[in-house]
Protein backbone atom coordinates (compact mmCIF):
# COMPACT_ATOMS: atom_id res chain seq x y z
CA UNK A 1 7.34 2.53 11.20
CA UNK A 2 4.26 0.37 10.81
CA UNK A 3 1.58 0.34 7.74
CA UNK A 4 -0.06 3.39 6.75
CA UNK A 5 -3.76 3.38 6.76
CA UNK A 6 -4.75 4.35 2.60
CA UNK A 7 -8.12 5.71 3.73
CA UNK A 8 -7.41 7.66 7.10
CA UNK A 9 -3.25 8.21 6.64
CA UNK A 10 -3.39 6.30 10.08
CA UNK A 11 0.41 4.52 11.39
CA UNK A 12 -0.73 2.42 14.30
CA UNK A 13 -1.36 -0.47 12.20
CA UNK A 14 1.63 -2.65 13.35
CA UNK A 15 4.22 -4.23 10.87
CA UNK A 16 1.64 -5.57 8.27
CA UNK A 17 -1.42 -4.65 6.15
CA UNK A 18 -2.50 -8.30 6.19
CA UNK A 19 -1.66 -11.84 7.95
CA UNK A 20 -0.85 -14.41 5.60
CA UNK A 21 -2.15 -17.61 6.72
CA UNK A 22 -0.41 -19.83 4.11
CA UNK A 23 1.18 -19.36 0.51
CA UNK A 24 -1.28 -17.17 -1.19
CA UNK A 25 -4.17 -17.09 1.24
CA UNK A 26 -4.02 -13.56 2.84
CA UNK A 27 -6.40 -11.86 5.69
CA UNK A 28 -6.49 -7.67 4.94
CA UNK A 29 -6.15 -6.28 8.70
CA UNK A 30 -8.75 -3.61 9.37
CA UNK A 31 -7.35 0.25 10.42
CA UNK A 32 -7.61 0.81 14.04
CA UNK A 33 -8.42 4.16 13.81
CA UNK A 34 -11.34 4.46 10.85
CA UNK A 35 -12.11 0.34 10.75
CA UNK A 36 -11.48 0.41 7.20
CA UNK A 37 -9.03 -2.19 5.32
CA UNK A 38 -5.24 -0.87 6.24
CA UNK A 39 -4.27 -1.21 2.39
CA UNK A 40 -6.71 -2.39 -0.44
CA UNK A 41 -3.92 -2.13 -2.73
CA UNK A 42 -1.96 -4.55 -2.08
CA UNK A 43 -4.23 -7.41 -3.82
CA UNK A 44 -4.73 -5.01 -6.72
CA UNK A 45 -2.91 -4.96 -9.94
CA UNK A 46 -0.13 -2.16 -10.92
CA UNK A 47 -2.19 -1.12 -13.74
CA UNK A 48 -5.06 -0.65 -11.36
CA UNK A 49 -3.24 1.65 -8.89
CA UNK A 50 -1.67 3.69 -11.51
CA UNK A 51 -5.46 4.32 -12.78
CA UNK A 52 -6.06 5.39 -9.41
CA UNK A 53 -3.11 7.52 -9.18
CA UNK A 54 -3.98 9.43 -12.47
CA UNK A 55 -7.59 9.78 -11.41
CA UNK A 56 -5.79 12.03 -8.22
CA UNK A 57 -6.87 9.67 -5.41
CA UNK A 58 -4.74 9.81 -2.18
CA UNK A 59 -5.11 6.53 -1.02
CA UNK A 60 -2.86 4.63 -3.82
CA UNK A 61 -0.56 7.46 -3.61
CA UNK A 62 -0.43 6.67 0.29
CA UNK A 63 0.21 2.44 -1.02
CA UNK A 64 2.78 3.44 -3.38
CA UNK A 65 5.17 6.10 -1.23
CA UNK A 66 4.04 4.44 2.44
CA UNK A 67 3.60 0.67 2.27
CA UNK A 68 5.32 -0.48 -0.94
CA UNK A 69 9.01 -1.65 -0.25
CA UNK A 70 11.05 -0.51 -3.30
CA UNK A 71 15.15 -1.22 -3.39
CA UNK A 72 17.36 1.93 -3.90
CA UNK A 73 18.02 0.58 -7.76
CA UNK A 74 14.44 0.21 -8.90
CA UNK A 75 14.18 4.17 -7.55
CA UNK A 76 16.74 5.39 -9.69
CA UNK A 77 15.77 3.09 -13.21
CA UNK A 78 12.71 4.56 -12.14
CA UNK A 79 13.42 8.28 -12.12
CA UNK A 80 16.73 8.47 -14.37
CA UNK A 81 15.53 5.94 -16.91
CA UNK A 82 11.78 6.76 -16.94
């Protein structure tokens, strides 16, 4: 399952939002479908997103459930423990 576009929900995006060229120098791929950046998101800061989440915008909800790797603990401290 590749990246999900935030803008257009697209998944033939390949593996990766962005190509990393060295340590900390980072090209955003473009969507193939709408030709917008795959995922904005992931040079943003948390506290950024979140105000995007609680403005209702679907595209950091699509960052956070699609293209965000989370382990199995941080979902439960982050559901059970709030």
């Amino acid at each position: 399952l590749g990246f999900c576009c935030v803008e257009c929900g697209s998944d033939k995006n390949g593996s990766k939002a962005y190509i990393e060229y060295s340590k900390g120098t980072l090209k955003l791929k473009r969507c193939v479908d709408c030709g917008n950046l795959v995922d904005k998101y992931v040079e943003f800061e948390w506290l950024l997103i979140i105000i995007d989440m609680m403005l209702l915008r679907l595209p950091p909800f699509r960052h956070v459930l699609r293209n965000v790797e989370i382990s199995k603990s941080r979902y439960i401290k982050f559901f059970f423990l709030g």
